[in-house]
C-alpha atoms as a PDB file:
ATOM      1  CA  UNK A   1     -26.846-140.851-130.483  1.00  0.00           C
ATOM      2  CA  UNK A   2     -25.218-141.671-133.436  1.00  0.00           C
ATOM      3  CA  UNK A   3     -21.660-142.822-133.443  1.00  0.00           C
ATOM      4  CA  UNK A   4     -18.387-142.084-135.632  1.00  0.00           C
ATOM      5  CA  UNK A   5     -16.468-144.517-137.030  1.00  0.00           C
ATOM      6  CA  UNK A   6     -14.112-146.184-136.004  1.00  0.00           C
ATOM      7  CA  UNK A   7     -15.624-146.155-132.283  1.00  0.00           C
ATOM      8  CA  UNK A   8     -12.251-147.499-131.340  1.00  0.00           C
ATOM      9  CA  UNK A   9     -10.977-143.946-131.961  1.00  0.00           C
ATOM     10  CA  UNK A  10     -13.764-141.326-131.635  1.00  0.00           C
ATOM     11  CA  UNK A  11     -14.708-143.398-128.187  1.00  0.00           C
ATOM     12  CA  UNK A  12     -11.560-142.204-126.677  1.00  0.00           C
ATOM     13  CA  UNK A  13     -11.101-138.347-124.737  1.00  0.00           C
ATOM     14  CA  UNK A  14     -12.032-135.329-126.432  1.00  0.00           C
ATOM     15  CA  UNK A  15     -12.560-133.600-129.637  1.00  0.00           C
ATOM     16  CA  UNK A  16      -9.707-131.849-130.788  1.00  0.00           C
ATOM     17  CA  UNK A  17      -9.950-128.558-132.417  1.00  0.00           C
ATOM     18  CA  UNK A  18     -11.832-129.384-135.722  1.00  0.00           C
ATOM     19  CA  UNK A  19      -8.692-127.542-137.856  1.00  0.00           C
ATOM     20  CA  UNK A  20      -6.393-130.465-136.315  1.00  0.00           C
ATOM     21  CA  UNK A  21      -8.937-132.967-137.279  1.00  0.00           C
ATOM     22  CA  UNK A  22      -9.180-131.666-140.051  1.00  0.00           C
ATOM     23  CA  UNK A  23      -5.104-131.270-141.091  1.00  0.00           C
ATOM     24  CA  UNK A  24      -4.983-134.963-140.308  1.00  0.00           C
ATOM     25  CA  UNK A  25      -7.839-136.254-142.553  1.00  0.00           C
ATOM     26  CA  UNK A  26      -5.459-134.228-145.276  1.00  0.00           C
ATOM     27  CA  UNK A  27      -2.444-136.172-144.523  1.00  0.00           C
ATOM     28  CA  UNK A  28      -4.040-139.465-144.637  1.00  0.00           C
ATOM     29  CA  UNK A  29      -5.791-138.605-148.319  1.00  0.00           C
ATOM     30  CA  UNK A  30      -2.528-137.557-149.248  1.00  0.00           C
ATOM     31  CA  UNK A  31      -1.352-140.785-148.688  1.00  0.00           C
ATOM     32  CA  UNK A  32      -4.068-142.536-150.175  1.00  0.00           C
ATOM     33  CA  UNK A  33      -3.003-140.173-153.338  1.00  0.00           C
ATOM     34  CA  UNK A  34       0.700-141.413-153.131  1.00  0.00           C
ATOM     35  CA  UNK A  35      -0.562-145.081-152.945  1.00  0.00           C
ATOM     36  CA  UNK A  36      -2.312-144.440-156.229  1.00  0.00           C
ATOM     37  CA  UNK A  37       0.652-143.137-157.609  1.00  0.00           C
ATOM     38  CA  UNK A  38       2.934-145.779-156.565  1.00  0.00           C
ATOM     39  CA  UNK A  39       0.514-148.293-157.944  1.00  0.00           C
ATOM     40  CA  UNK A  40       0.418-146.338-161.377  1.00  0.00           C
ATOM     41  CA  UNK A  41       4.137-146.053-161.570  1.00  0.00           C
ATOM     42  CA  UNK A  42       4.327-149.748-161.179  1.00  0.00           C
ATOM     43  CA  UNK A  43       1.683-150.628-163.969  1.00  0.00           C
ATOM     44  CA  UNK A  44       2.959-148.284-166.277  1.00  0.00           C
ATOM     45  CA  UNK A  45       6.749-149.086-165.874  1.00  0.00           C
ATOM     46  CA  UNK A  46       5.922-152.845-166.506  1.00  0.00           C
ATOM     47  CA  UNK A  47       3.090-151.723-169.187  1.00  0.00           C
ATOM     48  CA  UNK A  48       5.018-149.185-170.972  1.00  0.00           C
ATOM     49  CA  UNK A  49       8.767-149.381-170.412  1.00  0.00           C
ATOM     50  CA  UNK A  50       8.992-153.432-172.921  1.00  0.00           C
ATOM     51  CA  UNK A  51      12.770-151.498-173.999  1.00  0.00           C
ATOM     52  CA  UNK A  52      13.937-152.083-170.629  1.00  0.00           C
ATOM     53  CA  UNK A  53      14.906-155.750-170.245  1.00  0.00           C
ATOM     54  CA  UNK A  54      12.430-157.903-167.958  1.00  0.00           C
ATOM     55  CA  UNK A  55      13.387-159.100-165.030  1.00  0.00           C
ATOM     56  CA  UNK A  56      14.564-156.008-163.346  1.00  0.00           C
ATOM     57  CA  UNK A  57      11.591-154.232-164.775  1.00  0.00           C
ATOM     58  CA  UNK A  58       9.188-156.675-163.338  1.00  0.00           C
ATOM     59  CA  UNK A  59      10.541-156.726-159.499  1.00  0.00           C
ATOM     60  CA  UNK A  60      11.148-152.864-160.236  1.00  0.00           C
ATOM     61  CA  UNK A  61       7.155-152.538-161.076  1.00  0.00           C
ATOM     62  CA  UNK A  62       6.519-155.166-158.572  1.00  0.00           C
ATOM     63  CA  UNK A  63       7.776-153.232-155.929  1.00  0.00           C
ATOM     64  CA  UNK A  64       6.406-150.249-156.827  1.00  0.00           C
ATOM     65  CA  UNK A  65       2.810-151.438-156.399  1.00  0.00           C
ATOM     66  CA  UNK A  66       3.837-152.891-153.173  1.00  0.00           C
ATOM     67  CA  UNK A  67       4.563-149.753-152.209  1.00  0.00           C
ATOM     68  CA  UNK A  68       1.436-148.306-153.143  1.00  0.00           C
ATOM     69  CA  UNK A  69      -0.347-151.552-151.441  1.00  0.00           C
ATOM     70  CA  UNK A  70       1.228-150.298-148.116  1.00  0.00           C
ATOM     71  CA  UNK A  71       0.609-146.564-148.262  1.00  0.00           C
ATOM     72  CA  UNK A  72      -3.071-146.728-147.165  1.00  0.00           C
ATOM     73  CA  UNK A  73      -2.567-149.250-144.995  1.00  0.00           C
ATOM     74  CA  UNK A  74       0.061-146.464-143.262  1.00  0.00           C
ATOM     75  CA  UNK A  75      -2.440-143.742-144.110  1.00  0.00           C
ATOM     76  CA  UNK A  76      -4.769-145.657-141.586  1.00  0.00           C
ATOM     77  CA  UNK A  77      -2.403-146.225-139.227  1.00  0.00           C
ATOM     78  CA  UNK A  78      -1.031-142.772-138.773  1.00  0.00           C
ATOM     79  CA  UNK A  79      -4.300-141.172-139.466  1.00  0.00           C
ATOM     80  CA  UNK A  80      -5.773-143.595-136.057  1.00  0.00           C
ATOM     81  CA  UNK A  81      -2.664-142.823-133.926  1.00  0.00           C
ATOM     82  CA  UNK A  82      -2.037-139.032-134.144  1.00  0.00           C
ATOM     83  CA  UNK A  83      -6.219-139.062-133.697  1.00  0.00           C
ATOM     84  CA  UNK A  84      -5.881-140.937-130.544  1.00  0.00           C
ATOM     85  CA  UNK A  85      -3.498-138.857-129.144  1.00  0.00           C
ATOM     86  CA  UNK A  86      -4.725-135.482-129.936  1.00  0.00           C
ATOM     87  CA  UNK A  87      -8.160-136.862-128.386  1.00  0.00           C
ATOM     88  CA  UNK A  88      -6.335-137.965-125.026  1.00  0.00           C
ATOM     89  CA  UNK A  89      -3.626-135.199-124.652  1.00  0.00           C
ATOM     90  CA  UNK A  90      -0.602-137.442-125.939  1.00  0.00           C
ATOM     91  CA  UNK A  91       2.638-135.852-127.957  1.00  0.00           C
ATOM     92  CA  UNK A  92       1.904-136.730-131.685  1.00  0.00           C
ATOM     93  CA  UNK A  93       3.120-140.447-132.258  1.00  0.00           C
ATOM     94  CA  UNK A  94       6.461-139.843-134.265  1.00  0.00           C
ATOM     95  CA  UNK A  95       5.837-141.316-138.446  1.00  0.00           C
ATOM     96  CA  UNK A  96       7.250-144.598-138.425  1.00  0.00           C
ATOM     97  CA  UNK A  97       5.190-145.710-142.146  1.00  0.00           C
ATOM     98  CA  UNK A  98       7.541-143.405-144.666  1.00  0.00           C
ATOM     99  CA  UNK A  99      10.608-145.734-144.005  1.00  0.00           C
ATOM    100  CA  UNK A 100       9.231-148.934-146.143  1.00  0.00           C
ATOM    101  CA  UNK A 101       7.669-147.194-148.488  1.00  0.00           C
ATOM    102  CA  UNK A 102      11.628-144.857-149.186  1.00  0.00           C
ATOM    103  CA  UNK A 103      13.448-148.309-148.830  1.00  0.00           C
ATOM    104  CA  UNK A 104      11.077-149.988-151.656  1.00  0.00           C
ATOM    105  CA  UNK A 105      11.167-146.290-153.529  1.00  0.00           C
ATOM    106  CA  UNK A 106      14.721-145.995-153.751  1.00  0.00           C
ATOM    107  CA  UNK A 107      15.016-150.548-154.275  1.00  0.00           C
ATOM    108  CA  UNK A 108      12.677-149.759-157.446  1.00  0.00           C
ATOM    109  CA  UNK A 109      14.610-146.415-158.390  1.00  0.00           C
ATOM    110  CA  UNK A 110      18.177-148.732-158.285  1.00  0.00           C
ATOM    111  CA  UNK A 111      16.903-151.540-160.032  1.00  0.00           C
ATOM    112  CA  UNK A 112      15.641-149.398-163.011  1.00  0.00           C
ATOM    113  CA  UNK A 113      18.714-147.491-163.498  1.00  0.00           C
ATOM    114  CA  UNK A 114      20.817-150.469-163.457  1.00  0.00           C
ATOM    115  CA  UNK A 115      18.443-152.029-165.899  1.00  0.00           C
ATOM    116  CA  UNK A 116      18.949-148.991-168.164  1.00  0.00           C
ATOM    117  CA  UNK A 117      22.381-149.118-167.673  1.00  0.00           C
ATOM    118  CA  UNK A 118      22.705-152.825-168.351  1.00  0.00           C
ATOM    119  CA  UNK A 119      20.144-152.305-171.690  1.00  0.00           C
ATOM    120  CA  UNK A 120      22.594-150.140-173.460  1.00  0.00           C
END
C-alpha cells in the first residue's frame, strides 16, 4: 500500500469529502502565493524605492520578507490542522497564522509612510 505524505496526517481517521480536501490544498497555495508576494514587495521596496531614505526602507523591506518567510510556514500549519480535524470529526481549528503576518504588514506599511513623510 502506498502511503500519503505526511503519514502524521493522512494516518489519522477518515477521508474527508475530496471537495474539502480539496478547498484546503487551495488555501494553503494561496498562502504560499502571498509569501511570494510579501517576499517580492520586500526586494523590490529595498531594490527599487533608493528615493526613500535607508534605514526605514531597509527594516520596512526587511520585514516584509519576514513576512513572506512565515507565510508557508503558516500555510503548513493550517493546511495540517484543519486536515486533522476534518479526518477525525473535530470543529475546524480557528486561524491563529494571519495575526503576525497583519502586525509585520501594517509595521512595514507605517514605517514606509513615515519614511515618505520624513523624505519630503
Amino acid at each position: 500500500m502506498r502511503h500519503r505524505f505526511p503519514r502524521s496526517v493522512y494516518d489519522h481517521g477518515t477521508e474527508p469529502d475530496a471537495r474539502f480536501t480539496l478547498a484546503n490544498q487551495r488555501t494553503f497555495l494561496a498562502w504560499i502565493r502571498t509569501g511570494l508576494a510579501l517576499i517580492a514587495v520586500g526586494v523590490a521596496l529595498e531594490a527599487f524605492a533608493e528615493n526613500l531614505p535607508s534605514p526605514g526602507r531597509r527594516v520596512a523591506s526587511a520585514l516584509m520578507v519576514l513576512a513572506g518567510v512565515i507565510a508557508p510556514v503558516q500555510a503548513w500549519l493550517g493546511w495540517r490542522r484543519t486536515e486533522l480535524a476534518m479526518r477525525t470529526g473535530r470543529p475546524l481549528p480557528p486561524d491563529s497564522g494571519s495575526l503576525p503576518l497583519m502586525i509585520l504588514t501594517m509595521i512595514a506599511g507605517v514605517l514606509i509612510l513615515a519614511t515618505i513623510l520624513v523624505a519630503q
